[in-house]
Each structure stands twice: as C-alpha cells, then as structure tokens.
C-alpha atoms as a PDB file:
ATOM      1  CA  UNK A   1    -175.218 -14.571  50.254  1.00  0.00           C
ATOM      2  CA  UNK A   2    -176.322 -12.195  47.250  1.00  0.00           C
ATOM      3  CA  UNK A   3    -175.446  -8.907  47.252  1.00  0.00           C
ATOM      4  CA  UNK A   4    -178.216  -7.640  48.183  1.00  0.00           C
ATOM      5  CA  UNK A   5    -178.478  -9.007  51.003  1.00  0.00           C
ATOM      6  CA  UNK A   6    -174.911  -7.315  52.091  1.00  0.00           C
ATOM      7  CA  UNK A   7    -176.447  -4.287  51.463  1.00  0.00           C
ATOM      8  CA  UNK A   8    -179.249  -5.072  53.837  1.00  0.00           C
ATOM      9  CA  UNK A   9    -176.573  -5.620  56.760  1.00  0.00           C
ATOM     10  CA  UNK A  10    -174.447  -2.753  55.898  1.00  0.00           C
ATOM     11  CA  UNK A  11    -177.912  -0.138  55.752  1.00  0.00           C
ATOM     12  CA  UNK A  12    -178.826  -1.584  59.432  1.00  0.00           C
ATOM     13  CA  UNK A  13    -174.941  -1.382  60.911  1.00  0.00           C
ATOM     14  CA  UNK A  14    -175.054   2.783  59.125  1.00  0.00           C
ATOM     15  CA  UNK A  15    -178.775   3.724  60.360  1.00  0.00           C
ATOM     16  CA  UNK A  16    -177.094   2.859  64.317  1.00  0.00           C
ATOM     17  CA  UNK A  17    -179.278  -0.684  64.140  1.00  0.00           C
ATOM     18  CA  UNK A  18    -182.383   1.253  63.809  1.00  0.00           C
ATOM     19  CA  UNK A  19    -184.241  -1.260  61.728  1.00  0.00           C
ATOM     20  CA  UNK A  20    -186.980   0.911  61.047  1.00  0.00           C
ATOM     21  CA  UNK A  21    -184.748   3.642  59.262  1.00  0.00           C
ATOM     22  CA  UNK A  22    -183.107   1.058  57.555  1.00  0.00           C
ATOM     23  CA  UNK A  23    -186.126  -0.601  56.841  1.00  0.00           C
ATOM     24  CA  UNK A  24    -187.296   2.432  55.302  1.00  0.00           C
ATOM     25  CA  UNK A  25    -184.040   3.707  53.470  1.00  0.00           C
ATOM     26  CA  UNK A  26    -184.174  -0.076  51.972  1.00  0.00           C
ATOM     27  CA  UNK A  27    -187.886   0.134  50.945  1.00  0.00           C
ATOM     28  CA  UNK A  28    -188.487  -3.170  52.573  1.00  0.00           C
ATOM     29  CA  UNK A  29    -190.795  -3.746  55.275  1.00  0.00           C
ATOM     30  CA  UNK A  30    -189.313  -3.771  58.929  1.00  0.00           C
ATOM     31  CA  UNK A  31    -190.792  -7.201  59.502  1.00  0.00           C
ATOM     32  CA  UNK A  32    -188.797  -8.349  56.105  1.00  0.00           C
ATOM     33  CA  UNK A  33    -185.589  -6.712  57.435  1.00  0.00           C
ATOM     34  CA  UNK A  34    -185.468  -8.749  60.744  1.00  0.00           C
ATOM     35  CA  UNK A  35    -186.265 -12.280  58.910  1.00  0.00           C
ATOM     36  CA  UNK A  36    -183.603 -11.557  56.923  1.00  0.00           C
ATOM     37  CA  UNK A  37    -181.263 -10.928  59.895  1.00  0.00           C
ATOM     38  CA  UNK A  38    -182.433 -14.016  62.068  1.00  0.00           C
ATOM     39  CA  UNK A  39    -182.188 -16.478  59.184  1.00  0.00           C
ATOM     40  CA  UNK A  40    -179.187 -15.284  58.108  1.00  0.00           C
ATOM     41  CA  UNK A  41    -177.288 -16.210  61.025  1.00  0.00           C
ATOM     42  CA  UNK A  42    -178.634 -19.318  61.456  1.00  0.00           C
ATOM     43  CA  UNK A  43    -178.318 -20.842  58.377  1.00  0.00           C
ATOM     44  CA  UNK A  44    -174.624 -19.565  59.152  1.00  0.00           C
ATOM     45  CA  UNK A  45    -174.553 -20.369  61.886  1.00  0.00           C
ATOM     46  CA  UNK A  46    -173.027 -16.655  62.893  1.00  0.00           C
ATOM     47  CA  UNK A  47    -174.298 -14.418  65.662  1.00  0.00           C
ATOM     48  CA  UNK A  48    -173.644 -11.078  64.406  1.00  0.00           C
ATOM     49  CA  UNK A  49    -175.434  -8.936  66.815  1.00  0.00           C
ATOM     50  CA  UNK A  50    -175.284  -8.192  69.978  1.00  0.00           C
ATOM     51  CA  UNK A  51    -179.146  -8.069  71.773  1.00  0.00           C
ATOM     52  CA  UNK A  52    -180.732  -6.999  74.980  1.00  0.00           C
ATOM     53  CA  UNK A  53    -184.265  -8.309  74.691  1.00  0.00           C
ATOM     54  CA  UNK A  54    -184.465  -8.710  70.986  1.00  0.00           C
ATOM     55  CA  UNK A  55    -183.648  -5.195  70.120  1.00  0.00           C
ATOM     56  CA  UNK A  56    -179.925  -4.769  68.372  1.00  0.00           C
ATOM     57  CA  UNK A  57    -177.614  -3.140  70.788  1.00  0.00           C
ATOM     58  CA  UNK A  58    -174.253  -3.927  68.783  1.00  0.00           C
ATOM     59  CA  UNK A  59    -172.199  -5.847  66.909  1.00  0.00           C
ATOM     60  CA  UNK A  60    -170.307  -9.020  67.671  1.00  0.00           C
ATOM     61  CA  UNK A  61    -166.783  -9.685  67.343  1.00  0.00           C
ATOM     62  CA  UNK A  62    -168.007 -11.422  64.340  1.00  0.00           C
ATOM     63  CA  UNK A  63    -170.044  -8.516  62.603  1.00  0.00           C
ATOM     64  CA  UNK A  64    -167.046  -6.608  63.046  1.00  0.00           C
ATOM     65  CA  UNK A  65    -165.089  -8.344  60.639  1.00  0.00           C
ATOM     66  CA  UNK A  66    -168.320  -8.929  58.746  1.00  0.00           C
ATOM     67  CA  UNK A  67    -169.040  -5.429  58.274  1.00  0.00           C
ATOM     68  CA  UNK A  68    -165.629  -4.234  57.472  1.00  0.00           C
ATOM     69  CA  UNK A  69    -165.433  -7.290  54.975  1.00  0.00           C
ATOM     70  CA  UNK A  70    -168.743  -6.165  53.506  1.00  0.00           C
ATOM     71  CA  UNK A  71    -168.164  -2.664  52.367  1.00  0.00           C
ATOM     72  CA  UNK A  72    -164.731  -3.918  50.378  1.00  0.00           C
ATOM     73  CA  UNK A  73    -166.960  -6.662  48.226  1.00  0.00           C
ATOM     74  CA  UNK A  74    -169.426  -3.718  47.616  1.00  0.00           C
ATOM     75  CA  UNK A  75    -167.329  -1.425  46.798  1.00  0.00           C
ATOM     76  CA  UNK A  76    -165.451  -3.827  44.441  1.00  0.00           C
ATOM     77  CA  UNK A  77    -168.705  -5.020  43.183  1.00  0.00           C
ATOM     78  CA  UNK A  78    -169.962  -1.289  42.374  1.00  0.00           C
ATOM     79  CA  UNK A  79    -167.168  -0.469  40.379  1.00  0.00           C
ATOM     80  CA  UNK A  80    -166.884  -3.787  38.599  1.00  0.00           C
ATOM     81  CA  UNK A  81    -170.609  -2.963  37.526  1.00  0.00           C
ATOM     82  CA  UNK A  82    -169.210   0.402  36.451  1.00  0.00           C
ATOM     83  CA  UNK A  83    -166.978  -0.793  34.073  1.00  0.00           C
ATOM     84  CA  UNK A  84    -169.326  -3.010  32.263  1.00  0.00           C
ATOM     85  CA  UNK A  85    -171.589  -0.242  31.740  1.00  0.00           C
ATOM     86  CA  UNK A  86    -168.893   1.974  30.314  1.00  0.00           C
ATOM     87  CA  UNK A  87    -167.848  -0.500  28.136  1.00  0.00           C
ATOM     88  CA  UNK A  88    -171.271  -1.973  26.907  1.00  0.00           C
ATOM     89  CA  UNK A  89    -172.469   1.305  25.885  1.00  0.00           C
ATOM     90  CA  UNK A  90    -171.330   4.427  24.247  1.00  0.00           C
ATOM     91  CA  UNK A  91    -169.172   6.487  25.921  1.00  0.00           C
ATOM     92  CA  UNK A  92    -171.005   9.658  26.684  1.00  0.00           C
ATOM     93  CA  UNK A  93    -171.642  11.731  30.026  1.00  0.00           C
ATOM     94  CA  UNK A  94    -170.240  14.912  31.365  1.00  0.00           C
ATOM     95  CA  UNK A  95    -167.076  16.625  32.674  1.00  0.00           C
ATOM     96  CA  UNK A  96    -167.295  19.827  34.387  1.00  0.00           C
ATOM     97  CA  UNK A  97    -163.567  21.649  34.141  1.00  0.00           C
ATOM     98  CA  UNK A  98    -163.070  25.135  35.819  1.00  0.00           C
ATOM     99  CA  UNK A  99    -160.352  26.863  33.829  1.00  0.00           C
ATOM    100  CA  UNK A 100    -159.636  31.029  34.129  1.00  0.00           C
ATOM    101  CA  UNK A 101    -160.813  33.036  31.192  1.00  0.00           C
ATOM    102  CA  UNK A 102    -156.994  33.946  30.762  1.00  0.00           C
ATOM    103  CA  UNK A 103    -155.488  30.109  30.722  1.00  0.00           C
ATOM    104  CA  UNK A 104    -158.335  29.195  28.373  1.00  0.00           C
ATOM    105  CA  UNK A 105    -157.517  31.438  25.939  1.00  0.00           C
ATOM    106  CA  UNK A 106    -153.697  31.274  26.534  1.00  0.00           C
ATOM    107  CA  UNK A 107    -153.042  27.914  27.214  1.00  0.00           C
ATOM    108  CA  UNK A 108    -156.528  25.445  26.631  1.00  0.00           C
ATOM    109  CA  UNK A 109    -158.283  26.785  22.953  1.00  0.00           C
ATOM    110  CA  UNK A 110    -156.372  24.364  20.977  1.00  0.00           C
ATOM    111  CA  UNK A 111    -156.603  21.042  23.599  1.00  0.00           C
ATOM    112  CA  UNK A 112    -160.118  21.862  24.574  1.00  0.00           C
ATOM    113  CA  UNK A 113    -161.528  22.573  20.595  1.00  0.00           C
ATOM    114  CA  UNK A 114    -159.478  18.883  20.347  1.00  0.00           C
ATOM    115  CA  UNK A 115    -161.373  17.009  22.939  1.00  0.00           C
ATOM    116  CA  UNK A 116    -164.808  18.793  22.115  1.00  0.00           C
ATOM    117  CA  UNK A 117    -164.049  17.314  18.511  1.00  0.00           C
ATOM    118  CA  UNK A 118    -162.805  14.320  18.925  1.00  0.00           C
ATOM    119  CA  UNK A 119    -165.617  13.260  21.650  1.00  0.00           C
ATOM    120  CA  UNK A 120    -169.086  14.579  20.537  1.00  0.00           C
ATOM    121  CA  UNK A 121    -171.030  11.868  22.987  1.00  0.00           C
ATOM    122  CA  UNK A 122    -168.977  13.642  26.048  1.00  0.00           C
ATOM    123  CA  UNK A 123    -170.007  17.497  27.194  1.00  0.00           C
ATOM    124  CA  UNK A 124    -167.242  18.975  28.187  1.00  0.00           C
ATOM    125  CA  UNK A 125    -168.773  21.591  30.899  1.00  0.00           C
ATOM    126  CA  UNK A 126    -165.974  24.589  31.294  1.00  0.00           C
ATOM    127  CA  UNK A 127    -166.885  26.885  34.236  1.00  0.00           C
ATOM    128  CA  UNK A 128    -164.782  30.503  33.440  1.00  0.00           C
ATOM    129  CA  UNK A 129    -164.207  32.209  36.659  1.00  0.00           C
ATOM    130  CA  UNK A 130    -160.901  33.319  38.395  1.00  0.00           C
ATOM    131  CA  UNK A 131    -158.691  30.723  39.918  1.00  0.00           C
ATOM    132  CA  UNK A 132    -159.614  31.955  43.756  1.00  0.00           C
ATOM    133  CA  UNK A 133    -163.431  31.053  42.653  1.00  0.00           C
ATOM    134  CA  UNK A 134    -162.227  27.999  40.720  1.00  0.00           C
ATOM    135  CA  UNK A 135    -160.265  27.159  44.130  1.00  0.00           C
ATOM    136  CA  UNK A 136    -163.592  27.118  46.280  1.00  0.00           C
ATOM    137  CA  UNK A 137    -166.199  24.931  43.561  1.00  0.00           C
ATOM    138  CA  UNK A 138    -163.478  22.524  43.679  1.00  0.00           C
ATOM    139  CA  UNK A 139    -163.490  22.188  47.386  1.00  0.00           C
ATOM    140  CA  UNK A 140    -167.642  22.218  47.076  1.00  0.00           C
ATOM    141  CA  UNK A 141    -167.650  19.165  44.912  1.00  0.00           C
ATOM    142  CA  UNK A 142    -168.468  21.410  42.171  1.00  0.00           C
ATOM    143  CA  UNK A 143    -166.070  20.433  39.620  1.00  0.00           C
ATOM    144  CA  UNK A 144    -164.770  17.684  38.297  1.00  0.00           C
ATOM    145  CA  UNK A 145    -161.209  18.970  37.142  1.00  0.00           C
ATOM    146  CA  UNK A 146    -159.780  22.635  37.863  1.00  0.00           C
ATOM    147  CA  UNK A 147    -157.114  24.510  36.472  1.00  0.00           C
ATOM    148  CA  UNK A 148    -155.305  26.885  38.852  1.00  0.00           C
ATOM    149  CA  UNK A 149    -152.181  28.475  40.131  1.00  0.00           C
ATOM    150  CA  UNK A 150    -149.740  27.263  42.273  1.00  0.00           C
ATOM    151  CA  UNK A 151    -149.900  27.737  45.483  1.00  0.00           C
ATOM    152  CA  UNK A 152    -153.366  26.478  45.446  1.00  0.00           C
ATOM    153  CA  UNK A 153    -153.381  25.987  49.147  1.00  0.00           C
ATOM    154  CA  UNK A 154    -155.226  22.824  48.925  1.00  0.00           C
ATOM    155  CA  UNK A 155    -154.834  19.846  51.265  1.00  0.00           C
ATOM    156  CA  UNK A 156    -152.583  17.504  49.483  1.00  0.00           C
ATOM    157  CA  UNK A 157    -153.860  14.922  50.903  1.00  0.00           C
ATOM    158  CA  UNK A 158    -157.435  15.356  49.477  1.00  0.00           C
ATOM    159  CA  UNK A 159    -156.378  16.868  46.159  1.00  0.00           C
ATOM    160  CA  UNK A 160    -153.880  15.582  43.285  1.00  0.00           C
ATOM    161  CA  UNK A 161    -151.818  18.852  41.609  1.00  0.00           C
ATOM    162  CA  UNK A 162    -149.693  18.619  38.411  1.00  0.00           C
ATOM    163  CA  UNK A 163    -147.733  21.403  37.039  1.00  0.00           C
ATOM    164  CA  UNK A 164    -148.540  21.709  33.463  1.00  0.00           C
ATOM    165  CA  UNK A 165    -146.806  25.434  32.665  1.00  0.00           C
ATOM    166  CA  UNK A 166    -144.249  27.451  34.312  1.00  0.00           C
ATOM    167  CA  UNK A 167    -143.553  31.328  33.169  1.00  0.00           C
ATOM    168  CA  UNK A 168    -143.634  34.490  34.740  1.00  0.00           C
ATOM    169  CA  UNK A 169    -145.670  38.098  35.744  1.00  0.00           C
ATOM    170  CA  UNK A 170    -144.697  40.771  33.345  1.00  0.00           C
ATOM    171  CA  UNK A 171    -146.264  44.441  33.646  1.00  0.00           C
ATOM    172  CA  UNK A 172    -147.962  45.751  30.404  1.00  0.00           C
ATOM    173  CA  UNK A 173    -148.107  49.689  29.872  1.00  0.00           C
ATOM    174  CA  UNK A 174    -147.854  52.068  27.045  1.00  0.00           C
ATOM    175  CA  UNK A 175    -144.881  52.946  25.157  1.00  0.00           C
ATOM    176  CA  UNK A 176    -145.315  56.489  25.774  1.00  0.00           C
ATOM    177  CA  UNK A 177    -145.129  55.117  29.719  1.00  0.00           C
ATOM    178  CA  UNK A 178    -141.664  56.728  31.409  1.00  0.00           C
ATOM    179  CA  UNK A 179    -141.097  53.009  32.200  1.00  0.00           C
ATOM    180  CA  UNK A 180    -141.281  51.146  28.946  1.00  0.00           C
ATOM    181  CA  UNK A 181    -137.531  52.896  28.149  1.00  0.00           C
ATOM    182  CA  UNK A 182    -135.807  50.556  30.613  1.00  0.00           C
ATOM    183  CA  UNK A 183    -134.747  46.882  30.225  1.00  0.00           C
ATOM    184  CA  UNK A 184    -136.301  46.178  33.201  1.00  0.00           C
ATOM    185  CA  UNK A 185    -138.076  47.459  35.818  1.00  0.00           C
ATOM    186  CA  UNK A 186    -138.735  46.478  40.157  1.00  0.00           C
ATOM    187  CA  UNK A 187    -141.288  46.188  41.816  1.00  0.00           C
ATOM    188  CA  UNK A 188    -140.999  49.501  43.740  1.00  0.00           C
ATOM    189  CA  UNK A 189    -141.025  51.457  40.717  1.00  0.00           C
ATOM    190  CA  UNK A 190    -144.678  50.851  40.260  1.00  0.00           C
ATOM    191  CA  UNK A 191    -145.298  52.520  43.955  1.00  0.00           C
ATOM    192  CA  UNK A 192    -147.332  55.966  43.061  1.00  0.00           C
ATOM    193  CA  UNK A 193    -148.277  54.569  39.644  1.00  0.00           C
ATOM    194  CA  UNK A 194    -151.993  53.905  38.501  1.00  0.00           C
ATOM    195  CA  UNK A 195    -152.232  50.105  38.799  1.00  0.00           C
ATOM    196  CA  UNK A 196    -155.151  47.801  36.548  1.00  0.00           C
ATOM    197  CA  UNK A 197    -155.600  44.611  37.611  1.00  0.00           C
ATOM    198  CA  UNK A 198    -157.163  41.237  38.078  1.00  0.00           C
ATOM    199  CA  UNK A 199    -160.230  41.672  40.596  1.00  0.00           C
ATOM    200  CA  UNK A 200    -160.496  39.623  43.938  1.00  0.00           C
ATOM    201  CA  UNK A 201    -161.823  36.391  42.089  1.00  0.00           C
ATOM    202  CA  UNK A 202    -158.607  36.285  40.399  1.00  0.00           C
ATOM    203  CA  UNK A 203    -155.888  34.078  42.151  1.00  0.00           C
ATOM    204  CA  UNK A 204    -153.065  36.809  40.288  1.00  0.00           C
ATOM    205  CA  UNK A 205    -154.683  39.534  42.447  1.00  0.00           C
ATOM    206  CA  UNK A 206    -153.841  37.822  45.774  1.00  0.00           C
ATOM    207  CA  UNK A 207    -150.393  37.184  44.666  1.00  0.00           C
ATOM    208  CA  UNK A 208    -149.733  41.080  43.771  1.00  0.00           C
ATOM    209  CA  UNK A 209    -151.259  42.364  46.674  1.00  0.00           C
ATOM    210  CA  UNK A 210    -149.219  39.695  49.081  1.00  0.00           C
ATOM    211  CA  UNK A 211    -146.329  40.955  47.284  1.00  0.00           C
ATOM    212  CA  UNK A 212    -146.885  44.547  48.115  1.00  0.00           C
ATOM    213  CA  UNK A 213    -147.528  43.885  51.347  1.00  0.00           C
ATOM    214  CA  UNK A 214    -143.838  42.247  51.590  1.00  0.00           C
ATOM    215  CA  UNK A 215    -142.294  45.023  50.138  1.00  0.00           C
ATOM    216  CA  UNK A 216    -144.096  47.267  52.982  1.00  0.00           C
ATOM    217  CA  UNK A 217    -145.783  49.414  49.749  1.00  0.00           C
ATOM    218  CA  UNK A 218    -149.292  50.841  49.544  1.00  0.00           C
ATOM    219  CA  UNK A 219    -150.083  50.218  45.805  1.00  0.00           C
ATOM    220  CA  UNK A 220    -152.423  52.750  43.772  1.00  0.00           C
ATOM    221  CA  UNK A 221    -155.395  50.616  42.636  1.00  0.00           C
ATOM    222  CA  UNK A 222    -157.115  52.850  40.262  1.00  0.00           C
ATOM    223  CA  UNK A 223    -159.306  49.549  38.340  1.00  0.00           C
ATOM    224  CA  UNK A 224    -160.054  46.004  38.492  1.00  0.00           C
ATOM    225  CA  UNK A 225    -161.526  44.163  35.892  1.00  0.00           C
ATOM    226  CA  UNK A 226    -161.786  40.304  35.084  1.00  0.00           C
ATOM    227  CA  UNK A 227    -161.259  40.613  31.933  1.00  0.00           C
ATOM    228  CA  UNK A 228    -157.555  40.308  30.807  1.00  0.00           C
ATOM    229  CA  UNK A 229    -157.727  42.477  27.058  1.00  0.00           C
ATOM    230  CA  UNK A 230    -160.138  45.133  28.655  1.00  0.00           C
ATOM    231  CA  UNK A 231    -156.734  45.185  30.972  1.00  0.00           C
ATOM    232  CA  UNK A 232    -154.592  45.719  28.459  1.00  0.00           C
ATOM    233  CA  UNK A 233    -156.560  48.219  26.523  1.00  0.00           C
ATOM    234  CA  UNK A 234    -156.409  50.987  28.918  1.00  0.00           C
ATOM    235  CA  UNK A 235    -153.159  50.957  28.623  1.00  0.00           C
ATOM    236  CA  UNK A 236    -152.931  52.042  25.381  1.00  0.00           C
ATOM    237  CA  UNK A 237    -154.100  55.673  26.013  1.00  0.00           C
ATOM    238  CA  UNK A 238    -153.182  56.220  29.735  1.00  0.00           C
ATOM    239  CA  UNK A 239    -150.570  55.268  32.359  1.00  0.00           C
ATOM    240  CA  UNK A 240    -152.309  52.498  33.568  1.00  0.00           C
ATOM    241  CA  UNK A 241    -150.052  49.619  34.151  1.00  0.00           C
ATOM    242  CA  UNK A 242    -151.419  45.767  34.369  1.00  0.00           C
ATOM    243  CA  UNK A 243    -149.634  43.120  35.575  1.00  0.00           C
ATOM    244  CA  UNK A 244    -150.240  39.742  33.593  1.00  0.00           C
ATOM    245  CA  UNK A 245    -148.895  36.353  33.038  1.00  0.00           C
ATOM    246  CA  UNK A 246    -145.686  37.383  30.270  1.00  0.00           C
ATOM    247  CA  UNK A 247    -147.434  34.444  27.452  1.00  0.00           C
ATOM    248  CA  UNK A 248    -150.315  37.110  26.809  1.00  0.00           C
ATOM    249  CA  UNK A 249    -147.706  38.775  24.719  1.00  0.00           C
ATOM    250  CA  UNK A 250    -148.457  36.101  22.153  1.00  0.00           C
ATOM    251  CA  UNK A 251    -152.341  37.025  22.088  1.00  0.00           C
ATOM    252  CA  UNK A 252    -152.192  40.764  21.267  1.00  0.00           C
ATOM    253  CA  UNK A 253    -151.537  43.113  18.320  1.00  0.00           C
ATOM    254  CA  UNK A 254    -151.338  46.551  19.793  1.00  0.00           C
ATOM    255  CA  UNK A 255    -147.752  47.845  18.704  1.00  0.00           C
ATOM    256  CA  UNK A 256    -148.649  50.860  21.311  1.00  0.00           C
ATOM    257  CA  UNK A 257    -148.662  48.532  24.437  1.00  0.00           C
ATOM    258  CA  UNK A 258    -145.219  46.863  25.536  1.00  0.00           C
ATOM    259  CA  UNK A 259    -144.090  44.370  27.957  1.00  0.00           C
ATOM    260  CA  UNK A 260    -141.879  45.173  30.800  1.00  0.00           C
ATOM    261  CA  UNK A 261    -140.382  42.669  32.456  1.00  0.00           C
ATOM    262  CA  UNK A 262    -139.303  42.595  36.169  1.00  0.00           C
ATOM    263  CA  UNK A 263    -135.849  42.156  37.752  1.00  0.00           C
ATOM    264  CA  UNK A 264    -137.401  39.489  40.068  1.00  0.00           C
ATOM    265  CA  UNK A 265    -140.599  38.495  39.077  1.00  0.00           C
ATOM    266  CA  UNK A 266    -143.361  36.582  40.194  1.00  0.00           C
ATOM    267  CA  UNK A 267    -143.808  33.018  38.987  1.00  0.00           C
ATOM    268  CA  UNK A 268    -147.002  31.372  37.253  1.00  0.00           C
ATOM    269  CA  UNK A 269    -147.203  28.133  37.268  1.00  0.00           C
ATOM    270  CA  UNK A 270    -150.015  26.596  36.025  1.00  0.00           C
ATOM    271  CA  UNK A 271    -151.705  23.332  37.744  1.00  0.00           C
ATOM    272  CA  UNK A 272    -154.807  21.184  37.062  1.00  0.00           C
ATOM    273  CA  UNK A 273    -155.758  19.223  39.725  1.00  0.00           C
ATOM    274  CA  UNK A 274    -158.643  17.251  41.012  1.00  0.00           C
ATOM    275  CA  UNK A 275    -159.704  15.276  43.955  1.00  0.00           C
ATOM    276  CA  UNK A 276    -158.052  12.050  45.241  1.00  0.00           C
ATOM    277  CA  UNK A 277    -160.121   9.185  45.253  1.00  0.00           C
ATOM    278  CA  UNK A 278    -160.001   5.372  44.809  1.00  0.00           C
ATOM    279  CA  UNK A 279    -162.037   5.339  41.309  1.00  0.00           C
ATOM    280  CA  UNK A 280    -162.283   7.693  38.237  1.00  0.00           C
ATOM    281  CA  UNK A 281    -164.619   7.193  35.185  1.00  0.00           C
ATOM    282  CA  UNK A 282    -163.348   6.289  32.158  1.00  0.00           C
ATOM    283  CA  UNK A 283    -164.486  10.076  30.851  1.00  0.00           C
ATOM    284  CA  UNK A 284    -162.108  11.772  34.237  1.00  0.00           C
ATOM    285  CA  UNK A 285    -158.853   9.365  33.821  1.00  0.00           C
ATOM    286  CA  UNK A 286    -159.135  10.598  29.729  1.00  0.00           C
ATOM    287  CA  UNK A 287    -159.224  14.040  30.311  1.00  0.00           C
ATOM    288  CA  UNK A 288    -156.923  14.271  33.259  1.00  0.00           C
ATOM    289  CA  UNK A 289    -154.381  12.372  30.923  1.00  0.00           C
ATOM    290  CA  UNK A 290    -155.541  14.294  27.801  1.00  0.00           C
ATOM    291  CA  UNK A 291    -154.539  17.596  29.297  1.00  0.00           C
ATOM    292  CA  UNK A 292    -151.288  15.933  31.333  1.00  0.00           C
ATOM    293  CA  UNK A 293    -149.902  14.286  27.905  1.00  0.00           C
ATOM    294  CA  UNK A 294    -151.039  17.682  25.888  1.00  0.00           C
ATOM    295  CA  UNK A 295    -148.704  20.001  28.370  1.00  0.00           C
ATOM    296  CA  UNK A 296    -146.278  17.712  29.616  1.00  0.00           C
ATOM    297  CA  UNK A 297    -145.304  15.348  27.083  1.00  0.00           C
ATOM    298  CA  UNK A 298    -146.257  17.042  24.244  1.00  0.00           C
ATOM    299  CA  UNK A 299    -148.862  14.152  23.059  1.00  0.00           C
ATOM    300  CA  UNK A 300    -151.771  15.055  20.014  1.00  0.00           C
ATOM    301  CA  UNK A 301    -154.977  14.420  21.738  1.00  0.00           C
ATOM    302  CA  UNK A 302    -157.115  11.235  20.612  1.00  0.00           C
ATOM    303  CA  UNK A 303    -160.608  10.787  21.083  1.00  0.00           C
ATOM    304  CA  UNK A 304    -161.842   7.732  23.964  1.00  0.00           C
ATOM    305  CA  UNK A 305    -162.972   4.945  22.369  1.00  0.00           C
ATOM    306  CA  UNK A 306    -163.628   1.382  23.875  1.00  0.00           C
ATOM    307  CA  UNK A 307    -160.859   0.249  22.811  1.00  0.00           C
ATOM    308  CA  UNK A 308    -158.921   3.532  25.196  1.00  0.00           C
ATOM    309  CA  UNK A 309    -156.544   2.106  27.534  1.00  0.00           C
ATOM    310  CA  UNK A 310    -157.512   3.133  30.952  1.00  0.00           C
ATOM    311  CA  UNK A 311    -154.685   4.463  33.228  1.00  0.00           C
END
C-alpha cells in the first residue's frame, strides 16, 4: 500500500465516512475514492468497513487496528520527510520568541545579537510585550518560544518551563527619598507613598498588586507605564517609587536614583518555555538549547549548521 493511499483511508475514517467530504478534501473524485476502498480490501482480503446497503456505517474490528496503525506510519513518515528537507537544503525559516522589553534588554541583547549573527538564513521574530500578554500568544499558538515569569500558570502538561534566572524585586526611588537612608525597607512602608509601576500587561504588576492585597494594603498608584527607564526616570525628581527586578541596577547611570532593597522580597525568576509536542524543527530544538546552554550552563552560542547535532 503507498502512502497515499493511507491517507485516503484515514481522510474517509476523519470526515465520519462521508465519502463525498473526503472525496472533496482529497481532490479526488467520489467515484475514485470508493474503487479505491473496494479493491483495497479485496486484494487484501480485509473487510474494513462496516455497511448497511453499500453506504459506510463503521469500522470493523479490523479498521480499528488499521486506522490506529495508520496515523503512527504517517506520522513517522511526515517527519522522516521533514528531516530530509532540513538537511538537503539550507537551513533557513522563522522563529517567533516573545520576550519582555525588560528581560531583553537585561538578560537576552548579548544571546539574541549572537544567534541573529551567527544564523543570517533564520529570522529570529521577537514579539516585545509584557509577560501577562506574552502568557496569552503562547496559549493562542502565537509563538513559538516565550520568555516569562514564574508562576506562569500554564498547564504543565501542555507546556515545557525551564528556569533560566533567579533574583529578586528591589524598589528604585530618589536619594533625596526619606527611604533611601535605611538598609532596608518592608513592604508596608510603601503604604501612602506615590507608587510607578509596570502596567496590567506586565506579569510584575500582578505580582505587586497580589502582594498588597495579602498584606490587606490599598497601594497609591499614581502611574503605570511599560516602559522600565521612563520608570526609573521619574524618580529622579519626585517621590515616585518603582518596583523592578534588582539586575536593572546594572543598566543605569543616574547617581540620583538608588536601590532599596526589601526585608522579604519578591522573587523573579525567569522561564522560557514552549509547548510540548512530539516533534520540533531543527530551527526550535537550536534555539530552545541555545538560550538553555547560554543561561544555564554557561555555553558561547554557535550557529546551526548541518552538521548541528539535534537534541
């Protein structure tokens, strides 16, 4: 039997034995479609349908097993095609990777200027919204890869998550702030205080506001921005306090802005993750180990070649 004749059988079993949509789905003629079924099983000698005056009303014992047999050798066959046309061609195509604005300039400039570079036949598609947003395309089909914060609330049985940086929240605030004088400061000490921060798209604003609402306190939201240095700048002049992940204090120059740290602060952790499936192109498995072995082992990034080893 040739494949595409499996295909034929599996398009009539998923169309409910309607041979005309299958028929039609197939672009083959309906006529065409039922020779196919009739000499099939005889030359098999197989009955795979069940009948009630020549229409299909079912499937036999036999097309049971047939049909479950059938998707694995097309499946198998699909990706085996795959692979020989990722290998017998150049590796190009596209990646789409949702990252926040903040983590991509924290964390990602130097890996993702390093894959861009090393890979000009791939297009590396980055999506910069706010990890909530991020959150939702990936559950959409809408990316490929995400970067977001844990808890991500996603359904672990659908979705693969990695930790690839742990630190902490840290409020930002002038030096002339009452504040900046102590070591550190709690939580409750920002009740009454002008408060900047992350908008709703921003998974860091839903984990200050459910922290609030543990400690019972009505916080003064005076601005919310999605932009993380338009944060930190009206600080400089005011009493505006942001809360932001503590490595931004390695991305800004303003000797009139200081980090506080809290007594018991709120962790960041950093994840990618991406969906849970039984194949990934050659382009996915590279960047998902790209950005794994940048973060958690440390490894330089090299470009994918033919000669890659596939994970």
């Amino acid at each position: 039997m040739e494949i595409s004749q499996l295909k034929y059988f599996i398009a009539i079993v998923e169309n409910n034995l309607n041979l005309s949509d299958a028929s039609r789905k197939l672009h083959i003629s309906q006529p065409a479609l039922s020779k196919y079924i009739i000499k099939f099983e005889e030359e098999e000698n197989l009955r795979l349908f069940e009948r009630n005056h020549g229409r299909l009303t079912g499937l036999t014992p036999a097309g049971e097993n047939f049909y479950a047999n059938a998707l694995v050798v097309i499946e198998k066959h699909d990706n085996l095609m795959n692979e020989f046309r990722e290998h017998g061609s150049l590796i190009k195509g596209v990646i789409r990777i949702g990252i926040p604005p903040l983590i991509l300039t924290v964390l990602f400039t130097e890996i993702m200027a390093d894959l861009i570079r090393l890979n000009p036949k791939i297009k590396f598609t980055i999506i910069e919204k706010g990890a909530f947003e991020l959150r939702k395309m990936l559950l959409l089909e809408e990316l490929d890869v995400a970067v977001l914060l844990d808890p991500t609330n996603l359904n672990g049985l659908l979705f693969k998550e990695e930790v690839i940086r742990e630190d902490e929240l840290t409020a930002f605030m002038s030096r002339d702030n009452p504040l900046s004088s102590r070591d550190k400061i709690e939580w409750s000490d920002l009740k009454g205080k002008d408060l900047a921060i992350f908008n709703e798209s921003f998974m860091i604003h839903h984990q200050l506001m459910a922290k609030f609402r543990s400690l019972k306190m009505d916080p003064r939201i005076s601005l919310m921005s999605g932009s993380w240095d338009f944060l930190l700048e009206v600080t400089r002049t005011s009493n505006f306090i942001t809360v932001l992940p503590a490595p931004i204090r390695d991305h800004f120059y303003f000797r009139d802005v200081k980090e506080m740290p809290f007594s018991k602060p709120i962790s960041w952790q950093v994840v990618i993750t991406y969906p849970v499936k039984s194949r990934f192109s050659r382009i996915e498995k590279y960047t998902i180990d790209s950005i794994r072995g940048y973060f958690i082992d440390g490894k330089k990034v090299r470009p994918l070649s033919h000669d890659s080893e596939s994970k």
